[in-house]
N, C-alpha and C. Protein backbone atom coordinates (compact mmCIF):
# COMPACT_ATOMS: atom_id res chain seq x y z
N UNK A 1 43.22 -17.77 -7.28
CA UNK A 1 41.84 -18.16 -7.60
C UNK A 1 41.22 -18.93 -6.44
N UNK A 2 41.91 -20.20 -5.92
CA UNK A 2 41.60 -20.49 -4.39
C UNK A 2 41.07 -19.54 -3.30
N UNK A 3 41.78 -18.58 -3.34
CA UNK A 3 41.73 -17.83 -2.42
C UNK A 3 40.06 -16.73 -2.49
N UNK A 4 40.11 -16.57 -3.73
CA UNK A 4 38.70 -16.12 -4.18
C UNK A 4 37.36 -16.41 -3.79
N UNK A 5 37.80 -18.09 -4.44
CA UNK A 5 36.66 -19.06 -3.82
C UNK A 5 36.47 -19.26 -2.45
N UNK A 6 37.08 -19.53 -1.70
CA UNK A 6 37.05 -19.20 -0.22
C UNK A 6 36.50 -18.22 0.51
N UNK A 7 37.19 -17.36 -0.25
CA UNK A 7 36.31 -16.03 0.33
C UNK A 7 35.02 -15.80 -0.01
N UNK A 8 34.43 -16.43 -1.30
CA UNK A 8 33.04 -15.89 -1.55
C UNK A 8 32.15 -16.96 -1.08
N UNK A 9 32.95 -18.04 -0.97
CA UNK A 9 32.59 -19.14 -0.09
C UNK A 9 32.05 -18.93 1.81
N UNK A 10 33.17 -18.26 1.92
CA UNK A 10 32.67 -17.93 3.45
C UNK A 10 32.23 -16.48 3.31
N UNK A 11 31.68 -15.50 2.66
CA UNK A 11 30.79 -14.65 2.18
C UNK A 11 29.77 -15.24 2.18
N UNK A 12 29.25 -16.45 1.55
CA UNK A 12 28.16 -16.56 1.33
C UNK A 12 27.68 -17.84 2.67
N UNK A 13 28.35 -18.53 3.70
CA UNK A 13 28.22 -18.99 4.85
C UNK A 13 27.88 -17.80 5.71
N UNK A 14 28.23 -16.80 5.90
CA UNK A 14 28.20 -16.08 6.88
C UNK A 14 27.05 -14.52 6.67
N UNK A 15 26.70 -14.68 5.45
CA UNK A 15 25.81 -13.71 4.70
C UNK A 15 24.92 -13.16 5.51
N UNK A 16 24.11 -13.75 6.93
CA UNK A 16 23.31 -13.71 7.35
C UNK A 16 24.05 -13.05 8.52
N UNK A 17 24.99 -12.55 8.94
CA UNK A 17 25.75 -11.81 9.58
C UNK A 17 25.76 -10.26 8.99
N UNK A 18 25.21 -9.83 8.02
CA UNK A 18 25.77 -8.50 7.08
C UNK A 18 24.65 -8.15 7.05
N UNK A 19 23.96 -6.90 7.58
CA UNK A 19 22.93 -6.77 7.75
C UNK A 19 22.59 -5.66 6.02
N UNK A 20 21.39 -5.67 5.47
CA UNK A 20 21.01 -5.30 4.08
C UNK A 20 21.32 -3.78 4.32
N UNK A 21 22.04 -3.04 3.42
CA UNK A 21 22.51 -1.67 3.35
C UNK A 21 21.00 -1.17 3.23
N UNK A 22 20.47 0.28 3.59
CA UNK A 22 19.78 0.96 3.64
C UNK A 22 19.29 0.98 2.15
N UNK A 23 19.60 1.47 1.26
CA UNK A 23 19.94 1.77 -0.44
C UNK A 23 18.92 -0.16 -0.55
N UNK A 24 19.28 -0.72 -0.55
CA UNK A 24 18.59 -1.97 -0.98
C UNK A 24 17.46 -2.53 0.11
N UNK A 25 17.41 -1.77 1.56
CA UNK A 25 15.92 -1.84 1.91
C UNK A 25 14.90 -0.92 1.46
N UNK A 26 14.94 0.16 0.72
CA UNK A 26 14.23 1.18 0.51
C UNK A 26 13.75 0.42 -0.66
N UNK A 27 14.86 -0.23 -2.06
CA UNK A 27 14.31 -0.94 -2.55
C UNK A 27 13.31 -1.97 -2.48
N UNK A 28 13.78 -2.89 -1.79
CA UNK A 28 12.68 -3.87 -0.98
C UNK A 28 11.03 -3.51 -0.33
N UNK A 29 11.54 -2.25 0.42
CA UNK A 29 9.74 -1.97 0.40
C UNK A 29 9.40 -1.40 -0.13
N UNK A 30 10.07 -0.95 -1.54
CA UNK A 30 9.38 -0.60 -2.71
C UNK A 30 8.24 -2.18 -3.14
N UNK A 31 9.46 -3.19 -3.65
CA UNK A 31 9.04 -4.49 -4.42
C UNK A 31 7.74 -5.08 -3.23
N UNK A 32 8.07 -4.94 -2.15
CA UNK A 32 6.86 -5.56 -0.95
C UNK A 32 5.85 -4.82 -1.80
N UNK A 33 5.19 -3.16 -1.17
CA UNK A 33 4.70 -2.70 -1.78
C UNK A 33 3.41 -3.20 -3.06
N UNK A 34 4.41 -3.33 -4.03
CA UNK A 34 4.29 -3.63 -5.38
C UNK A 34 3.65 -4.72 -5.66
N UNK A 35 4.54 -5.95 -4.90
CA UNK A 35 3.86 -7.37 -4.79
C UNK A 35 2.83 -7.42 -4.11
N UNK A 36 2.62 -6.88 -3.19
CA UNK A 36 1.26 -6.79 -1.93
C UNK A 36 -0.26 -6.30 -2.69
N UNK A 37 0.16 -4.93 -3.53
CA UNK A 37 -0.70 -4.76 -4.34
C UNK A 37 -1.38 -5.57 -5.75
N UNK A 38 -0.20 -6.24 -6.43
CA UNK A 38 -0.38 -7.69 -7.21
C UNK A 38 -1.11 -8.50 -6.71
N UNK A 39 -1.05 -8.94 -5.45
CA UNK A 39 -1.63 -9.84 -5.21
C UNK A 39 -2.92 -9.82 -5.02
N UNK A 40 -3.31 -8.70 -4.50
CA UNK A 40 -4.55 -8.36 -4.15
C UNK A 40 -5.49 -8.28 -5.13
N UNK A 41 -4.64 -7.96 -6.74
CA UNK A 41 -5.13 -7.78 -7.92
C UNK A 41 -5.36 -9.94 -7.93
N UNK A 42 -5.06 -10.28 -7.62
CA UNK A 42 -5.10 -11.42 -8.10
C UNK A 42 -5.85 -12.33 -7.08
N UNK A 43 -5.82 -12.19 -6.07
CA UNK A 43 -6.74 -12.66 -4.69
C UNK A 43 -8.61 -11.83 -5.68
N UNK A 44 -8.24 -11.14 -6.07
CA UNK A 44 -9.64 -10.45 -6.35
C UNK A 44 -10.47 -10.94 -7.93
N UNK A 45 -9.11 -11.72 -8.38
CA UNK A 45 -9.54 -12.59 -10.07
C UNK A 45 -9.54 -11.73 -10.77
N UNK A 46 -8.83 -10.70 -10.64
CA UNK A 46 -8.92 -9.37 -12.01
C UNK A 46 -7.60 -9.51 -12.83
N UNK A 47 -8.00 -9.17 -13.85
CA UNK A 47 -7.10 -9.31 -15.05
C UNK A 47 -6.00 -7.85 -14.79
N UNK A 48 -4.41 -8.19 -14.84
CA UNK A 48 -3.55 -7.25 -14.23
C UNK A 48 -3.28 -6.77 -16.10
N UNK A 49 -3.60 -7.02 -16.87
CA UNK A 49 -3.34 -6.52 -17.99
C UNK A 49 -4.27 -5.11 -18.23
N UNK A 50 -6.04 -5.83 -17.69
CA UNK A 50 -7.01 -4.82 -18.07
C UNK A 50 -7.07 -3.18 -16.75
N UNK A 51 -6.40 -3.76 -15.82
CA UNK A 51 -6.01 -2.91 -14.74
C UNK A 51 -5.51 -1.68 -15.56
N UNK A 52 -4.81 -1.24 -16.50
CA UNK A 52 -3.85 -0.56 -16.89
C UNK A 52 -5.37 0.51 -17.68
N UNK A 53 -6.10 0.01 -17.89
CA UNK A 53 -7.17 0.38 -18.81
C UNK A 53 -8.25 1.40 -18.24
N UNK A 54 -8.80 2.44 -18.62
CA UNK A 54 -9.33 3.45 -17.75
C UNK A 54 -11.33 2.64 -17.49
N UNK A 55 -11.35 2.15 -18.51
CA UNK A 55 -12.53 1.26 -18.42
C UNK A 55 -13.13 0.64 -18.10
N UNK A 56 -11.84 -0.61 -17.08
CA UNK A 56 -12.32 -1.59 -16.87
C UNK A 56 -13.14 -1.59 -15.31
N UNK A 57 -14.17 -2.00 -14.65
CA UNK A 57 -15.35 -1.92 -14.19
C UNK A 57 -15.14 -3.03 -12.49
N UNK A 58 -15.28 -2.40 -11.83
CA UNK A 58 -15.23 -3.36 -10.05
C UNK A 58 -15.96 -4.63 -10.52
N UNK A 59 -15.57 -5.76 -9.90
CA UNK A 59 -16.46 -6.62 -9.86
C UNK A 59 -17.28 -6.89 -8.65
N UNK A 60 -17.39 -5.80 -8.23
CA UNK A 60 -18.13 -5.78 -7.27
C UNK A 60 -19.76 -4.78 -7.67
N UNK A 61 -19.91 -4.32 -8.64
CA UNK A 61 -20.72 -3.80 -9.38
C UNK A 61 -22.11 -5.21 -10.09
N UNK A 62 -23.16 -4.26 -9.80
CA UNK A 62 -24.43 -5.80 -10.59
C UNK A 62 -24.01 -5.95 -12.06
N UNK A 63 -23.86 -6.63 -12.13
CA UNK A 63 -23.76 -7.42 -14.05
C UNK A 63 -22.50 -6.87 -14.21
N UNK A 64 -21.34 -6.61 -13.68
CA UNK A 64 -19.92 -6.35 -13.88
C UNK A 64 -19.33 -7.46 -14.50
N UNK A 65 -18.13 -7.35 -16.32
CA UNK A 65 -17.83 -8.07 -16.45
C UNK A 65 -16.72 -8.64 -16.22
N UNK A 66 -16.48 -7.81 -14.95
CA UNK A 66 -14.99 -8.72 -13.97
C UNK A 66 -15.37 -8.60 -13.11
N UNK A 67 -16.60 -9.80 -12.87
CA UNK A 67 -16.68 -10.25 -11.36
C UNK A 67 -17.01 -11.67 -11.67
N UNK A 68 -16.42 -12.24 -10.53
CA UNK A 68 -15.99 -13.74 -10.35
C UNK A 68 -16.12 -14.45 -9.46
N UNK A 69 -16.05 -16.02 -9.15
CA UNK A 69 -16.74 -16.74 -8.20
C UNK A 69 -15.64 -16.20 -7.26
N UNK A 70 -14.39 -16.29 -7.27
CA UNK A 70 -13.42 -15.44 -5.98
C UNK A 70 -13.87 -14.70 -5.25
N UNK A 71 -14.83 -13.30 -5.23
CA UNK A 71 -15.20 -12.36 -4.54
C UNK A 71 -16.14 -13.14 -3.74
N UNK A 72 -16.88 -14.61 -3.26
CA UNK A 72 -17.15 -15.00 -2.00
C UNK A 72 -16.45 -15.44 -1.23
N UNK A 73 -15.38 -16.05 -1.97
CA UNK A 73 -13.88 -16.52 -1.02
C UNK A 73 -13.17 -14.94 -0.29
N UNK A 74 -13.30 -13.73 -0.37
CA UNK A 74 -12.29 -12.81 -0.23
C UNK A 74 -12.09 -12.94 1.42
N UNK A 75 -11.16 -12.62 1.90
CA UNK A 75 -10.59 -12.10 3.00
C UNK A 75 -11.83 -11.15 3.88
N UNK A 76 -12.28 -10.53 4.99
CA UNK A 76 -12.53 -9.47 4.81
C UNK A 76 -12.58 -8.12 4.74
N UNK A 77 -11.07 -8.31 5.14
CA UNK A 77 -10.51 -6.80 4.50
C UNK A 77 -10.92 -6.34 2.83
N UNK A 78 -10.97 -7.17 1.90
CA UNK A 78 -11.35 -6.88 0.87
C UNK A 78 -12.51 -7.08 0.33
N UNK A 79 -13.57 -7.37 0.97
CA UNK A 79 -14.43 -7.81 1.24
C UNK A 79 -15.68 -6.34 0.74
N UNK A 80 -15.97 -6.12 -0.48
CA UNK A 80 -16.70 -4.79 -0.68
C UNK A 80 -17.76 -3.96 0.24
N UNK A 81 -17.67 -2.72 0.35
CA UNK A 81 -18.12 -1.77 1.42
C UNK A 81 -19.28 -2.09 0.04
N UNK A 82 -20.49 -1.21 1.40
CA UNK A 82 -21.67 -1.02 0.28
C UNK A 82 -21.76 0.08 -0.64
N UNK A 83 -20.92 1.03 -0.58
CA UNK A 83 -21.03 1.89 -2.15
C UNK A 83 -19.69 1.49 -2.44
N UNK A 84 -18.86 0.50 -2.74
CA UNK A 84 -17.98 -0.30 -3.60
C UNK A 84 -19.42 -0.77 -4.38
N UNK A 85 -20.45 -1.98 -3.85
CA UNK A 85 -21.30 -1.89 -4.69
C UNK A 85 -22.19 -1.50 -4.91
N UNK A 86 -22.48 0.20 -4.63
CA UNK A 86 -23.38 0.53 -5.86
C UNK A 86 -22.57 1.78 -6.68
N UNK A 87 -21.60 2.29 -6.50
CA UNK A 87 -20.46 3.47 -7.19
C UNK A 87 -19.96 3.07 -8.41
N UNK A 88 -20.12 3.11 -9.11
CA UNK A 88 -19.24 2.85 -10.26
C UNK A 88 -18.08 3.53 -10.09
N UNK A 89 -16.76 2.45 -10.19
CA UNK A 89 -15.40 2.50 -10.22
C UNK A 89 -14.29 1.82 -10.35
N UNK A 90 -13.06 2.40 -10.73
CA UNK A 90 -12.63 1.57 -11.39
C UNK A 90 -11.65 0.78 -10.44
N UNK A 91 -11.25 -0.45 -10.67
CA UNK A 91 -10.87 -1.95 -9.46
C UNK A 91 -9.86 -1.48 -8.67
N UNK A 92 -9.06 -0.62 -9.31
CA UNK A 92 -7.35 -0.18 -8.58
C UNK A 92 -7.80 -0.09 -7.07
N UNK A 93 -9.27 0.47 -6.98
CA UNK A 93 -9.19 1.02 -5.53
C UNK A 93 -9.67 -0.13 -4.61
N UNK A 94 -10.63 -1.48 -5.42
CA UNK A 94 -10.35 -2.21 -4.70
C UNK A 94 -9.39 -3.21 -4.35
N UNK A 95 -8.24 -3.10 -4.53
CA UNK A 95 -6.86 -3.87 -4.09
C UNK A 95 -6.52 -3.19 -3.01
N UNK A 96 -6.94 -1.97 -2.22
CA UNK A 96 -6.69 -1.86 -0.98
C UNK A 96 -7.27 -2.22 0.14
N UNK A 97 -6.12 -2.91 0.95
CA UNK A 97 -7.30 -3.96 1.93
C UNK A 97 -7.92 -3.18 3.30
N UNK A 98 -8.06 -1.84 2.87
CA UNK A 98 -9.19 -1.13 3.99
C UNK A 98 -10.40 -0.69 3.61
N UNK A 99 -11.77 -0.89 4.18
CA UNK A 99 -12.57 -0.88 3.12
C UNK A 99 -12.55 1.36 3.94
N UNK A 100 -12.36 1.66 4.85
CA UNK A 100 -12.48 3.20 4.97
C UNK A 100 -12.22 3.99 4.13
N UNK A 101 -10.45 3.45 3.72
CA UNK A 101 -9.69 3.98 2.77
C UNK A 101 -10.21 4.04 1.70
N UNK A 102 -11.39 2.67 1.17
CA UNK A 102 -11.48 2.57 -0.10
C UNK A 102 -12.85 3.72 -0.37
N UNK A 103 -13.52 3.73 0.89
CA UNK A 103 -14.88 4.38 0.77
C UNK A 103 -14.48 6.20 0.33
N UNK A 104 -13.06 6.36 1.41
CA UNK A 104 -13.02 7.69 1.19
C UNK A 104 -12.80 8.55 -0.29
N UNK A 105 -11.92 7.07 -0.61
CA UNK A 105 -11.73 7.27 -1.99
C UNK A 105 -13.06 7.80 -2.99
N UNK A 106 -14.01 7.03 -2.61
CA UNK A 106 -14.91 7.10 -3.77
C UNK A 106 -15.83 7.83 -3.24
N UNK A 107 -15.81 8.35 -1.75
CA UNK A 107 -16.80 9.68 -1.64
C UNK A 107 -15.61 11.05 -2.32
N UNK A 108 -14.93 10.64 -2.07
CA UNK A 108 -13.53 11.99 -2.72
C UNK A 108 -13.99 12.28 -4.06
N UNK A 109 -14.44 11.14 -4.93
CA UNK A 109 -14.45 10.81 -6.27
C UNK A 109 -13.26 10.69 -7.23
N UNK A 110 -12.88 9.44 -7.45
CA UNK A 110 -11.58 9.31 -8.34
C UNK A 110 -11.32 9.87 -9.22
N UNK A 111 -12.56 10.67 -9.88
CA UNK A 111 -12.27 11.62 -10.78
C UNK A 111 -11.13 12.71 -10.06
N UNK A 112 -11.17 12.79 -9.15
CA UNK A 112 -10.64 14.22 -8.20
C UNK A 112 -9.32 13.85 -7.77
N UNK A 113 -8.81 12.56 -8.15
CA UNK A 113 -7.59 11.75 -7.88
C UNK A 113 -6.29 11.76 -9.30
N UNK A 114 -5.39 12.52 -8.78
CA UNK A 114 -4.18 11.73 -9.75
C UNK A 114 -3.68 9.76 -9.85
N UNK A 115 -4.25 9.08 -10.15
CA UNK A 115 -4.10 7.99 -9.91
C UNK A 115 -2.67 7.79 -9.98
N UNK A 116 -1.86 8.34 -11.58
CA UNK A 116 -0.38 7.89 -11.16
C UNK A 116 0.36 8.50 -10.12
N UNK A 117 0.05 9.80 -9.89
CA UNK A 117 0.64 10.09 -8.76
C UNK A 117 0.61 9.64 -7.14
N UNK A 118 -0.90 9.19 -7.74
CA UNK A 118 -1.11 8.11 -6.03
C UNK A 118 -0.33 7.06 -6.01
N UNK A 119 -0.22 6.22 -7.43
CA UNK A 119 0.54 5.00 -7.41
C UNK A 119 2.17 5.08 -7.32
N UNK A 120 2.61 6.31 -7.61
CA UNK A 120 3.94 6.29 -7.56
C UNK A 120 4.30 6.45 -5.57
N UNK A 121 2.92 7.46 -5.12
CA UNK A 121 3.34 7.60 -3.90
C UNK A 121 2.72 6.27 -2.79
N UNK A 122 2.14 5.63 -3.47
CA UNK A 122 1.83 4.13 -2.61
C UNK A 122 3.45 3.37 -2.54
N UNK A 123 3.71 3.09 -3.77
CA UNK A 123 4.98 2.48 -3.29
C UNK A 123 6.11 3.00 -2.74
N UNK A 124 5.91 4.90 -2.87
CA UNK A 124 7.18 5.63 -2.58
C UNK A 124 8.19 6.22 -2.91
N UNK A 125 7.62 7.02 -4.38
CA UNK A 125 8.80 7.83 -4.81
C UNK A 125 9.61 8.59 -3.90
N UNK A 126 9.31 8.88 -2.58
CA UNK A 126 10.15 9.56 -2.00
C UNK A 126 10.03 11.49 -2.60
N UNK A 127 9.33 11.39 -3.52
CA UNK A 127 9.25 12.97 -4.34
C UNK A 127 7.91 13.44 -3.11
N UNK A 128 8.47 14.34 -2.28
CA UNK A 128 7.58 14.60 -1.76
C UNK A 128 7.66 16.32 -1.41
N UNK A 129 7.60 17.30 -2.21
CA UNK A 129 7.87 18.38 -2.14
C UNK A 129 7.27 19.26 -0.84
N UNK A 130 7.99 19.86 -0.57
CA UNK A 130 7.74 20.88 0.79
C UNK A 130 8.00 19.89 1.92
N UNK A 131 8.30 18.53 2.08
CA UNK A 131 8.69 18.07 3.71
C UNK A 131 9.74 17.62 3.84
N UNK A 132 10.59 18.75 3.96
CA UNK A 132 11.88 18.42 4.18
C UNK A 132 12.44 17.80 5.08
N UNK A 133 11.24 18.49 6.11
CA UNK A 133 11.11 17.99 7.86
C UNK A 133 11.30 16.40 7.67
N UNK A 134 10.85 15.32 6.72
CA UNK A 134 10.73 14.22 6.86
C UNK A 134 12.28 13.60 6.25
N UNK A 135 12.82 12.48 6.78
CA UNK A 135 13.35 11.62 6.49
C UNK A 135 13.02 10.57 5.38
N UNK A 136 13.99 9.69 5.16
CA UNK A 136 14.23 8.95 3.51
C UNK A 136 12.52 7.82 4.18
N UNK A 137 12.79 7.41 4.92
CA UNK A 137 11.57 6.40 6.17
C UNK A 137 10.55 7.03 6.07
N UNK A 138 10.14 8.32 6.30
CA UNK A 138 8.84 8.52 6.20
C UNK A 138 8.60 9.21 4.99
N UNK A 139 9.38 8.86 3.81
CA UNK A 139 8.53 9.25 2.99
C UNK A 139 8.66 8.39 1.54
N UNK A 140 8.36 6.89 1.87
CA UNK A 140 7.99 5.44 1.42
C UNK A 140 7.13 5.46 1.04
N UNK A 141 6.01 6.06 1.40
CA UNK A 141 4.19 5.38 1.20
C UNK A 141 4.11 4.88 1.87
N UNK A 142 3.73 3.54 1.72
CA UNK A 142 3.01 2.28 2.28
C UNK A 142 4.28 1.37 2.78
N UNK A 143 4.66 0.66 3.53
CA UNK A 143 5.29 -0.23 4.17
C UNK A 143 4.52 -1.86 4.47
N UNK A 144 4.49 -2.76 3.57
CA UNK A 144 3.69 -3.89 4.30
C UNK A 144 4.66 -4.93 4.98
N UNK A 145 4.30 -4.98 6.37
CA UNK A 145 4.06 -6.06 7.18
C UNK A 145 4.18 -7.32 7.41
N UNK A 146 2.92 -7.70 6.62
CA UNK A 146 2.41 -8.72 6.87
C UNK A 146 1.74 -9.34 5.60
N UNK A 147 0.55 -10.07 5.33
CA UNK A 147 0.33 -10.51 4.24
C UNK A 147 -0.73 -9.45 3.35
N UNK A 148 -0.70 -9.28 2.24
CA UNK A 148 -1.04 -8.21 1.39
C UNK A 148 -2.50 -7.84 1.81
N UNK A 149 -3.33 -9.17 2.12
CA UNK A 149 -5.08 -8.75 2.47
C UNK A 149 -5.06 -8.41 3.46
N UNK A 150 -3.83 -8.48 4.59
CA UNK A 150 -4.06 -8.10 5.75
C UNK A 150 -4.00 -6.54 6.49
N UNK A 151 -5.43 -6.09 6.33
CA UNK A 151 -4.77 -4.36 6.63
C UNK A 151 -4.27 -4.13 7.92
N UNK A 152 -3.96 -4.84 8.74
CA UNK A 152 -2.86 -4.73 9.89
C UNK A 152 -1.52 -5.12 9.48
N UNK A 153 -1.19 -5.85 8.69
CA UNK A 153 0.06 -5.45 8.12
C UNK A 153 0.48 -4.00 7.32
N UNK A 154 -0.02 -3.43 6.78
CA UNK A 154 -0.25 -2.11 6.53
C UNK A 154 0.43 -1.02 7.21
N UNK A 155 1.20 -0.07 6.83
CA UNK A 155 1.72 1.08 7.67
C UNK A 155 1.61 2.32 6.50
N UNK A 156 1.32 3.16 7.12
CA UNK A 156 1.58 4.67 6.55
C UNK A 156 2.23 5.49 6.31
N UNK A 157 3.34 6.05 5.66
CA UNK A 157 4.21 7.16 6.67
C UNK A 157 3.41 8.04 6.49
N UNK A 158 4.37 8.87 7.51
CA UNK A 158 4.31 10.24 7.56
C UNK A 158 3.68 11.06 6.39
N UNK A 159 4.76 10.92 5.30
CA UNK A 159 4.78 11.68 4.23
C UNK A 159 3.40 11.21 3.37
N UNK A 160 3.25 9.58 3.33
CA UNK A 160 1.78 9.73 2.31
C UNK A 160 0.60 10.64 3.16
N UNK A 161 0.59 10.01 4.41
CA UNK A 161 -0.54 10.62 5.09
C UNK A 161 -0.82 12.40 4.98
N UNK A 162 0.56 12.86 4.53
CA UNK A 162 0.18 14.51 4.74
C UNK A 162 -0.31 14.89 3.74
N UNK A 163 0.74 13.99 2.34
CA UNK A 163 0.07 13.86 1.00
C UNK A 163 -1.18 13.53 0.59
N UNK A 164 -1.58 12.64 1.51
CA UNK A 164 -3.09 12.32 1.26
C UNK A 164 -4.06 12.27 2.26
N UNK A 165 -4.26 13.28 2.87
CA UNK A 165 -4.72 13.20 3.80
C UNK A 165 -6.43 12.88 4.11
N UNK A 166 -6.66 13.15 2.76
CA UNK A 166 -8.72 12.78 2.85
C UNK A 166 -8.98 11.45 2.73
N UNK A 167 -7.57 10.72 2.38
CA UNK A 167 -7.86 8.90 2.11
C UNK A 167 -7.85 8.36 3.74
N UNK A 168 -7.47 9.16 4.51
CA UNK A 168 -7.15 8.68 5.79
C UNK A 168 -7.74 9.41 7.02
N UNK A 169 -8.76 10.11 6.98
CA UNK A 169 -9.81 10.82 7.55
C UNK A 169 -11.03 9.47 8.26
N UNK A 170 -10.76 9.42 9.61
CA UNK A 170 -11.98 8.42 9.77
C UNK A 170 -11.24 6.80 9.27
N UNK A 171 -10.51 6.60 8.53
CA UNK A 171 -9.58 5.69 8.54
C UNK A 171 -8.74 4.44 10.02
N UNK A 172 -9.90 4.73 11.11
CA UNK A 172 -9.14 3.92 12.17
C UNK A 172 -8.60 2.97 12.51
N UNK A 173 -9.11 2.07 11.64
CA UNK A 173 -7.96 0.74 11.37
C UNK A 173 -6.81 1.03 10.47
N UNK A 174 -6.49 1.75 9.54
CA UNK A 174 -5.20 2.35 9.05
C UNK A 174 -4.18 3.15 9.88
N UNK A 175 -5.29 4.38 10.80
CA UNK A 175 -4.40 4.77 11.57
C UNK A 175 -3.68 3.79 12.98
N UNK A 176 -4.59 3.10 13.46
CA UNK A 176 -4.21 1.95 14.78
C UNK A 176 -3.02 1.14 13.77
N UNK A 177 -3.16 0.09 12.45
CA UNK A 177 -2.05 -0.33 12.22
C UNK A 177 -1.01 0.26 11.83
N UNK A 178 -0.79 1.78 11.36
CA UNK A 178 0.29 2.38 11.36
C UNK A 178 0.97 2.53 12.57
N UNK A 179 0.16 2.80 13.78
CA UNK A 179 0.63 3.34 14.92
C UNK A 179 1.30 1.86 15.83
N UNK A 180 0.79 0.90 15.72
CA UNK A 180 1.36 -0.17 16.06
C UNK A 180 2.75 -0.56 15.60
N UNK A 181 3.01 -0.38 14.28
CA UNK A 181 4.06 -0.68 13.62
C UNK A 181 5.56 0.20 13.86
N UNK A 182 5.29 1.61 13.92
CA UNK A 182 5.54 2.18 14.41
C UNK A 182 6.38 2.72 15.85
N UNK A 183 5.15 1.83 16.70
CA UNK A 183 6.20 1.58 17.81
C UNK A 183 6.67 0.64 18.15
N UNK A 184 6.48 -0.81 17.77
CA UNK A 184 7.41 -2.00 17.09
C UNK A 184 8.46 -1.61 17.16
N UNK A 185 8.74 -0.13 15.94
CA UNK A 185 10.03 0.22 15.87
C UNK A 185 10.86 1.28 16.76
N UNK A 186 10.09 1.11 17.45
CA UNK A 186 10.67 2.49 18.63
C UNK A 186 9.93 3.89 18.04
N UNK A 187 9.28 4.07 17.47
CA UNK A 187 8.47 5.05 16.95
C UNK A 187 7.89 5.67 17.92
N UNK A 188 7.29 7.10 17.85
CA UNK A 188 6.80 7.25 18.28
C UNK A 188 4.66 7.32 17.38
N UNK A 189 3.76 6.99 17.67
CA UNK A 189 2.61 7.21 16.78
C UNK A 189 2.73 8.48 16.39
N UNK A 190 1.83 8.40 15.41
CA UNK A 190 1.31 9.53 14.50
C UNK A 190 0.61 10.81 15.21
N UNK A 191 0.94 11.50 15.16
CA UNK A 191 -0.44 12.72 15.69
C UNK A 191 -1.33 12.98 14.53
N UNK A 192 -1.95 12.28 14.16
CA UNK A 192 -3.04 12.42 13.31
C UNK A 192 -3.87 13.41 13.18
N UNK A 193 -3.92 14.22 14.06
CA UNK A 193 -4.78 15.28 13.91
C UNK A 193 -4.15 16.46 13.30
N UNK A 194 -2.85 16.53 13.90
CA UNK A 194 -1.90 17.32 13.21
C UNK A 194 -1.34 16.73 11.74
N UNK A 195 -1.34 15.66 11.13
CA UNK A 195 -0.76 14.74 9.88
C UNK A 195 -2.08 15.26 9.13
N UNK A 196 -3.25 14.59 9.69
CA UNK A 196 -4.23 14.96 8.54
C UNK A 196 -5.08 16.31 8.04
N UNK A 197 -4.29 17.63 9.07
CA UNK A 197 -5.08 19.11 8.71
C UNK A 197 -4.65 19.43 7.95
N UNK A 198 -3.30 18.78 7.03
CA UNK A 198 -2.58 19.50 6.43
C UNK A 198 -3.83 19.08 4.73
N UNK A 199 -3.73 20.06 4.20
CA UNK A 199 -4.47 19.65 2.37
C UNK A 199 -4.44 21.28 1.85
């Protein structure tokens, strides 16, 4: 039993020596992800219960009844484009901290959007049929960075971008912070022109 303790003893001194298995970082920028988007729900004063609800209304809309003294404090990444306010739509899309992304969205029309399927591929089911070509890495979704309002913390892969390619059309601060991050990691950037013909 000594011997146990010792060992999980100097297991847990030296922990920071063992670098996180692959299998539990994929997890992790799942939960980043996840939390990044929470927060944004909550940097923005919206109710994460009524989120779930097909109804509930931007507060960035005139006489909206989820809008709040918060939206003069915002960041300005989140900071509403001008048809955020005059479009009627629903908030999910403003928790993303690009306002391009958010515009494309709502010239696209969210009607024209699988929302759960967007949300499963924001954080990264990895279900990404026909790109085999891609690796477990590029086909995450979203990767954050840095702090959740910050859309330079922000990265893309591969795989959402081919998946979604009209959210990221004209998108140049999404594409520059993907491409930065990217080669951080020895990456090479995106060819975007080739990522986004694909639809």
């Amino acid at each position: 039993m000594k011997d146990l303790a010792e060992k999980l003893q100097n297991e847990r001194e030296n922990a920071w020596l063992y670098p996180i298995s692959s299998d539990h970082l994929i997890s992790l920028v799942y939960y980043n992800v996840y939390r990044a988007l929470i927060s944004n729900v909550h940097l923005l004063g919206l109710d994460l219960n009524l989120m779930y609800t097909d109804d509930y209304p931007s507060p960035f809309l005139p006489l909206s009844q989820s809008a709040n003294s918060n939206i003069r404090r915002l960041p300005p990444s989140l900071q509403p484009t001008e048809l955020q306010k005059t479009m009627a739509h629903h908030p999910q899309w403003d928790v993303i901290p690009d306002p391009e992304i958010r515009d494309n969205i709502l010239r696209y029309g969210e009607e024209n959007i699988d929302d759960l399927q967007m949300c499963l591929d924001l954080v990264g089911d990895g279900n990404y049929v026909g790109m085999d070509d891609l690796d477990t890495q590029q086909t995450n979704g979203l990767i954050v960075w840095s702090e959740p309002w910050d859309h330079e913390g922000w990265e893309v892969t591969e795989g959402f971008a081919r998946r979604w390619p009209f959210l990221l059309r004209g998108a140049k601060n999404a594409q520059q912070a993907t491409d930065t991050w990217r080669v951080k990691r020895g990456l090479e950037p995106l060819d975007w022109d080739r990522v986004l013909e694909v639809e």
